[in-house]
C-alpha atoms as a PDB file:
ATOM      1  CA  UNK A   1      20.393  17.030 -50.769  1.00  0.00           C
ATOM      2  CA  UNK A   2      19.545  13.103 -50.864  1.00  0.00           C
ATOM      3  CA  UNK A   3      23.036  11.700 -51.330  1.00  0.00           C
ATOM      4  CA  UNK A   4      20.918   8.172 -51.262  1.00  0.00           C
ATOM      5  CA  UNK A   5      18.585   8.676 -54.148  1.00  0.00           C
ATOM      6  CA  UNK A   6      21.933  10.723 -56.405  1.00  0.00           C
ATOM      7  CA  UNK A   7      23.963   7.592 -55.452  1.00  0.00           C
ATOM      8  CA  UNK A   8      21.206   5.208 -57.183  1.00  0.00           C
ATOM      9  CA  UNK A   9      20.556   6.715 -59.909  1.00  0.00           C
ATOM     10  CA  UNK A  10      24.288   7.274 -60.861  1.00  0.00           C
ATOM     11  CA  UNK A  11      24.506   3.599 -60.001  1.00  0.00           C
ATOM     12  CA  UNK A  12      21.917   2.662 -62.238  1.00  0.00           C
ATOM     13  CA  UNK A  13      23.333   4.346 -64.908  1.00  0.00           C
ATOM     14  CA  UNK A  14      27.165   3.161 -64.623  1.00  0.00           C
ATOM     15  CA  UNK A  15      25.221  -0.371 -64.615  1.00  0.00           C
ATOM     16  CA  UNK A  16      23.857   0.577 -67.887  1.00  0.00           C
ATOM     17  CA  UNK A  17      27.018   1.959 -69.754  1.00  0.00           C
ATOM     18  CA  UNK A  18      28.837  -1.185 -68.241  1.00  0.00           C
ATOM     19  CA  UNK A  19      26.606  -3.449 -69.694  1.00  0.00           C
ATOM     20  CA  UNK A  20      26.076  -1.591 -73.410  1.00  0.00           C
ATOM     21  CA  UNK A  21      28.593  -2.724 -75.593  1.00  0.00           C
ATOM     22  CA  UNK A  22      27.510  -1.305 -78.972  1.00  0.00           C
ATOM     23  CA  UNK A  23      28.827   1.363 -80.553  1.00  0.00           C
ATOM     24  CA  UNK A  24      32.649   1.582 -79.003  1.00  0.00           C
ATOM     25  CA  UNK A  25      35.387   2.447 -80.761  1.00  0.00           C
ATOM     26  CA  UNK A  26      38.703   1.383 -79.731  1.00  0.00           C
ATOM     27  CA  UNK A  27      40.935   4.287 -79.918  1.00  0.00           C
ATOM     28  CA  UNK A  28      44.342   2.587 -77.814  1.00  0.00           C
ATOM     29  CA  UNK A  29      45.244  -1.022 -76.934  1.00  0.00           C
ATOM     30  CA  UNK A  30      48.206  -2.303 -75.463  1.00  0.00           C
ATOM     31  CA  UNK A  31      49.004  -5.497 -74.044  1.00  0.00           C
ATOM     32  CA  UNK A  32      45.698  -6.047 -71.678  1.00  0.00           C
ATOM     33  CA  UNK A  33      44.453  -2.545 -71.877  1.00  0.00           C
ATOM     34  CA  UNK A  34      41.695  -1.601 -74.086  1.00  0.00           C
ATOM     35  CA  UNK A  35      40.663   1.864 -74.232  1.00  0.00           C
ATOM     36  CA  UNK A  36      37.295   2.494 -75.919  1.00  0.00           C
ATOM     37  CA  UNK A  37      34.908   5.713 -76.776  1.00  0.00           C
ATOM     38  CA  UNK A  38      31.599   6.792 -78.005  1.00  0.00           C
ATOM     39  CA  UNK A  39      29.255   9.610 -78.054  1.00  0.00           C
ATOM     40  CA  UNK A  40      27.342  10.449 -74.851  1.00  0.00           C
ATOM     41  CA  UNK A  41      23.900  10.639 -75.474  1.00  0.00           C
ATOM     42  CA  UNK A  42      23.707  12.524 -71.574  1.00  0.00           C
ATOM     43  CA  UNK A  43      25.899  15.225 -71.638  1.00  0.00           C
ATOM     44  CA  UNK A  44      27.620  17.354 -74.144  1.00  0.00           C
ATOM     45  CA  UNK A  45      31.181  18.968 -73.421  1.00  0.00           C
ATOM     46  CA  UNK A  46      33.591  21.579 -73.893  1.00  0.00           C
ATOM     47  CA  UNK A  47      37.441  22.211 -73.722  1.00  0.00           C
ATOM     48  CA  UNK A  48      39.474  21.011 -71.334  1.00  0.00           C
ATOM     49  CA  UNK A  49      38.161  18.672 -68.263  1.00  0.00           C
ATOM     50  CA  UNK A  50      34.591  17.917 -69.875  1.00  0.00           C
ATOM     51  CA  UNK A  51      33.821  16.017 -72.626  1.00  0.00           C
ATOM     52  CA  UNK A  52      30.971  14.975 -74.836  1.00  0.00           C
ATOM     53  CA  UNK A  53      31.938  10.936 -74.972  1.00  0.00           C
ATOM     54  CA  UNK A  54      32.146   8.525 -72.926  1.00  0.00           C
ATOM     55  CA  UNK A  55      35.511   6.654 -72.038  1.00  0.00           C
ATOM     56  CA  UNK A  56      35.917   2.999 -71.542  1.00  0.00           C
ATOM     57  CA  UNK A  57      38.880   1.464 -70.099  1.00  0.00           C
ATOM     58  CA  UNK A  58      39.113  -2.541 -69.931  1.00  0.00           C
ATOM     59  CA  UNK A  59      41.959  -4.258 -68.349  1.00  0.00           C
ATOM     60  CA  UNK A  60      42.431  -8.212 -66.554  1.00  0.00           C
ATOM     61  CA  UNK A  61      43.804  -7.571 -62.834  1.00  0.00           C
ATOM     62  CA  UNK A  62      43.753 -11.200 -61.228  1.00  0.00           C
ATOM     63  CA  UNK A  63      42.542 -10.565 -58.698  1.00  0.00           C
ATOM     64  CA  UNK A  64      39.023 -10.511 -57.121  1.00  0.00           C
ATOM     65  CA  UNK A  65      36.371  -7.450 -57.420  1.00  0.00           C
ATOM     66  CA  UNK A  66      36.294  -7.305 -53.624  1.00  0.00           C
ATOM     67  CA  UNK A  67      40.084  -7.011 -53.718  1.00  0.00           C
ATOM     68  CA  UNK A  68      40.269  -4.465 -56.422  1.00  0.00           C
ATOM     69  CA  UNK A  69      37.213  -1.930 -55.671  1.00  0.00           C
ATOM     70  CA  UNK A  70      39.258  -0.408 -52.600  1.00  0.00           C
ATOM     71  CA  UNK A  71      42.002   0.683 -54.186  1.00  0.00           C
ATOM     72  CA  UNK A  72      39.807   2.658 -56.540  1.00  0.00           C
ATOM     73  CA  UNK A  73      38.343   5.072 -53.937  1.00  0.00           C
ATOM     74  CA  UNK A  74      39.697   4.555 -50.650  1.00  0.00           C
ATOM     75  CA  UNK A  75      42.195   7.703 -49.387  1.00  0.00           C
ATOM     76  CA  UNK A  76      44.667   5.165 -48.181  1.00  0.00           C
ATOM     77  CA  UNK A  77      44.902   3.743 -51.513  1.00  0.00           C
ATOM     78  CA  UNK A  78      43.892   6.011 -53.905  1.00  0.00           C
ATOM     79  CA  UNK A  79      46.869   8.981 -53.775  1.00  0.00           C
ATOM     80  CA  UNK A  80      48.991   5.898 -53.933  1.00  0.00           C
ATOM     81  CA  UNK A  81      48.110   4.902 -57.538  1.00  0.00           C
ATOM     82  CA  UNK A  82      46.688   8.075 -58.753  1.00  0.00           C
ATOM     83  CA  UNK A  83      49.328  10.642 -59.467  1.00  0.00           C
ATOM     84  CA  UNK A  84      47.059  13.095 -61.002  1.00  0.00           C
ATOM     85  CA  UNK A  85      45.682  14.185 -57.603  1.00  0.00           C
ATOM     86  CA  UNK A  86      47.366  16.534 -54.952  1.00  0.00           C
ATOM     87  CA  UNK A  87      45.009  15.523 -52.078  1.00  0.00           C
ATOM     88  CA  UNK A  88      42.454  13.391 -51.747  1.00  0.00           C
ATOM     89  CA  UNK A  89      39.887  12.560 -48.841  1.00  0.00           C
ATOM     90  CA  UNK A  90      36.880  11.262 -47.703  1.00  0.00           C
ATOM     91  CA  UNK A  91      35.236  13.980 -46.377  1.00  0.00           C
ATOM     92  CA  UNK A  92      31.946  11.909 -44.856  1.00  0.00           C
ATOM     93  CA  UNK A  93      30.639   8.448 -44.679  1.00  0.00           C
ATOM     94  CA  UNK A  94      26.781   8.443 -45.557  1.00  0.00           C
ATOM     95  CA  UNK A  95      26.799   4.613 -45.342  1.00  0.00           C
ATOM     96  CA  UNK A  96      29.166   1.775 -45.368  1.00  0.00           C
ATOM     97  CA  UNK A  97      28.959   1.875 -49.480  1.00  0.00           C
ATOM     98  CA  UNK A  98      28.416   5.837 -49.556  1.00  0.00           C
ATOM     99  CA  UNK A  99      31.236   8.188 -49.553  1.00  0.00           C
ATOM    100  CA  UNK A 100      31.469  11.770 -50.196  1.00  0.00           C
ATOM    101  CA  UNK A 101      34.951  12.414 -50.924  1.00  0.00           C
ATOM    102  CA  UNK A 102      37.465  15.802 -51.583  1.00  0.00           C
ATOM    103  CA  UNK A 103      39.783  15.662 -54.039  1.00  0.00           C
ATOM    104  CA  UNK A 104      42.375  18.222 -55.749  1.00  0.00           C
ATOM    105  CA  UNK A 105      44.415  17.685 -58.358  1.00  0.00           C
ATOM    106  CA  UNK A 106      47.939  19.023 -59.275  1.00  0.00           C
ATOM    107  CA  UNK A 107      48.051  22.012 -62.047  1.00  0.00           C
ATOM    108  CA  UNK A 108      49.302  20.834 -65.768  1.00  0.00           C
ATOM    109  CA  UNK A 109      51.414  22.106 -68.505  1.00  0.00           C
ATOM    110  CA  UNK A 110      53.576  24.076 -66.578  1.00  0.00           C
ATOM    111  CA  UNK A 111      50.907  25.954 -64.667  1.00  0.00           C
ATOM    112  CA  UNK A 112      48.986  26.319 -68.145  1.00  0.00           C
ATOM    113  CA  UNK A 113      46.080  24.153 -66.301  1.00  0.00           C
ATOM    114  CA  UNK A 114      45.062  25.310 -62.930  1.00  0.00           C
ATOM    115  CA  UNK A 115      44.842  22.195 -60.390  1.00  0.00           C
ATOM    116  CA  UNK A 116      41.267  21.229 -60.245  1.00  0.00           C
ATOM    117  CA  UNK A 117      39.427  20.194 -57.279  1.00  0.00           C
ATOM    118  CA  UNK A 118      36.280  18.107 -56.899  1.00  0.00           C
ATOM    119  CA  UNK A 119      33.691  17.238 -54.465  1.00  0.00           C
ATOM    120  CA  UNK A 120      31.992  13.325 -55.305  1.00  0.00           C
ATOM    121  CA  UNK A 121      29.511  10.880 -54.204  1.00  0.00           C
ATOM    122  CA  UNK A 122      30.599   7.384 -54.360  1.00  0.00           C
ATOM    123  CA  UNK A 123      28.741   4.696 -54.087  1.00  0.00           C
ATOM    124  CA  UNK A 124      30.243   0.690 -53.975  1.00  0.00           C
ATOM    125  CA  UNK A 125      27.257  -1.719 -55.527  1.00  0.00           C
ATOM    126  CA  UNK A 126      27.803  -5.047 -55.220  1.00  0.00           C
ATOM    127  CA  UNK A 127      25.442  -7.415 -57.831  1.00  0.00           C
ATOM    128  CA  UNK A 128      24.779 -11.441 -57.511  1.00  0.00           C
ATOM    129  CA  UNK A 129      26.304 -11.833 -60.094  1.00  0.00           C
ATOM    130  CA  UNK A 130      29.915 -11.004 -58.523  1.00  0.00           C
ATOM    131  CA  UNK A 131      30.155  -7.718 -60.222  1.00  0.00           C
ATOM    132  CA  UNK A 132      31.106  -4.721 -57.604  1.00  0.00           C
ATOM    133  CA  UNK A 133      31.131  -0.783 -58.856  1.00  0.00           C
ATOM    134  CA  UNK A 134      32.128   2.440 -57.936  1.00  0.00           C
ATOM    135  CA  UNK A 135      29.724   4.838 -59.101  1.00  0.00           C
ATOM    136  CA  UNK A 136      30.675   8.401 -58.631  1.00  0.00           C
ATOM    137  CA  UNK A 137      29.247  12.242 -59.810  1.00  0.00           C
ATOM    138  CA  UNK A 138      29.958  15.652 -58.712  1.00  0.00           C
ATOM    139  CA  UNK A 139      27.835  17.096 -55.498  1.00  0.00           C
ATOM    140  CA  UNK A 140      27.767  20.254 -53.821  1.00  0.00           C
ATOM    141  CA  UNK A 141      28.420  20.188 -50.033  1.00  0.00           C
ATOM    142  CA  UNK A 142      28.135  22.750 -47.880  1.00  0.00           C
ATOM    143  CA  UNK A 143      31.320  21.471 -46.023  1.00  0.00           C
ATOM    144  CA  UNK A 144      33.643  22.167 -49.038  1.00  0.00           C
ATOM    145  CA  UNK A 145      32.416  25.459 -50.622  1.00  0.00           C
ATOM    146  CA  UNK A 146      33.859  26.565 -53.708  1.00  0.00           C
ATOM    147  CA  UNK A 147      37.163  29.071 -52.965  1.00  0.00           C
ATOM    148  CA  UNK A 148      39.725  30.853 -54.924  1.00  0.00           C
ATOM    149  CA  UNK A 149      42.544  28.579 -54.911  1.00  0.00           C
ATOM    150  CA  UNK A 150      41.054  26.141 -57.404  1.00  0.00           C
ATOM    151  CA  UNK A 151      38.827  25.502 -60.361  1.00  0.00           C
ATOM    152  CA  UNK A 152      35.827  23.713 -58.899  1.00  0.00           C
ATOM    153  CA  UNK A 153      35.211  20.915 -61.336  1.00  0.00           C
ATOM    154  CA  UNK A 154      32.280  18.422 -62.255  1.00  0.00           C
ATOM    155  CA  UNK A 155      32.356  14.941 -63.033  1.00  0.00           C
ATOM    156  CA  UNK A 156      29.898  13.841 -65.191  1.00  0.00           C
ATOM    157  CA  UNK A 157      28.162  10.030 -64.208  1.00  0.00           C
ATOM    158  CA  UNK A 158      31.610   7.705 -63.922  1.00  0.00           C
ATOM    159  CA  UNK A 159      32.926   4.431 -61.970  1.00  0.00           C
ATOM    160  CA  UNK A 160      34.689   1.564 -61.959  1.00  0.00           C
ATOM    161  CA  UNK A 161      33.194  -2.090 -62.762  1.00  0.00           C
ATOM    162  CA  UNK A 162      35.120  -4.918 -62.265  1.00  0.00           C
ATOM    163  CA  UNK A 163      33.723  -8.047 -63.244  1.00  0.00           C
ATOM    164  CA  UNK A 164      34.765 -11.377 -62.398  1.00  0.00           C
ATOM    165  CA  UNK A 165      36.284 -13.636 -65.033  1.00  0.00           C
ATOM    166  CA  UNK A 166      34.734 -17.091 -65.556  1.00  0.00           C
ATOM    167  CA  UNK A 167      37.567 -18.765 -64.212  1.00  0.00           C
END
């Protein structure tokens, strides 16, 4: 499989979603959190963990994009912050800015919802213009195969994009 050419593309695309800004609808805000939707046009969804929009969440953090991209993927950071997830690990390094990482999440609603787990390339892009990413999408790898204990999951095209503020 060439992680390379799957990580640019899903880059190029989370460039693209970051940078379309018609057709959102705000569906929560609260204090410096916006949370936006709108129709996919790449995917449709089911129940449960797939959907067929596309979910924005905007926030100020001051601090810089260099500062804030680690915490978003990094194992030492990420099951810090992320409560939804039981385990979480990078599982290989295909480059400095290339991860494919392991992660499992706990089971909801009383064991109603099965804990998940999921298998992701990320990618870190970093743009001229200050902007760094996290662009991520469900791969298969041979190193975590699919077993009984969980559901395997897929995650559609999705990242992070933190942009730096004019001041």
């Amino acid at each position: 499989m060439d992680y390379k050419k799957m990580a640019d593309e899903v880059t190029q695309k989370i460039r693209a979603y970051s940078q379309d800004m018609s057709g959102w609808k705000v569906t929560k805000s609260a204090k410096n959190i916006t949370v936006s939707w709108k129709p996919s046009n790449d995917y449709s969804g089911n129940i449960f963990f797939s959907c067929k929009h596309r979910y924005r969440g905007e926030a100020i953090i001051e601090e810089t994009p260099e500062k804030v991209i680690p915490f978003m993927y990094l194992a030492k950071y990420r099951s810090k912050w992320d409560k939804t997830l039981k385990s979480y690990t990078i599982v290989e390094e295909i480059d400095e800015d290339t991860v494919v990482c392991h992660s499992i999440t706990h089971s909801f609603g009383k064991g109603i919802i099965s804990p998940r787990e999921f298998v992701d390339i990320i990618h870190v892009r970093r743009y001229d213009d200050g902007v760094v990413t996290t662009n991520s999408i469900s791969v298969e790898y041979d190193k975590c195969p699919v077993t009984s204990s969980y559901v395997r999951g897929f995650n559609n095209p999705c990242g992070y994009v933190c942009t730096p503020l004019p001041e």
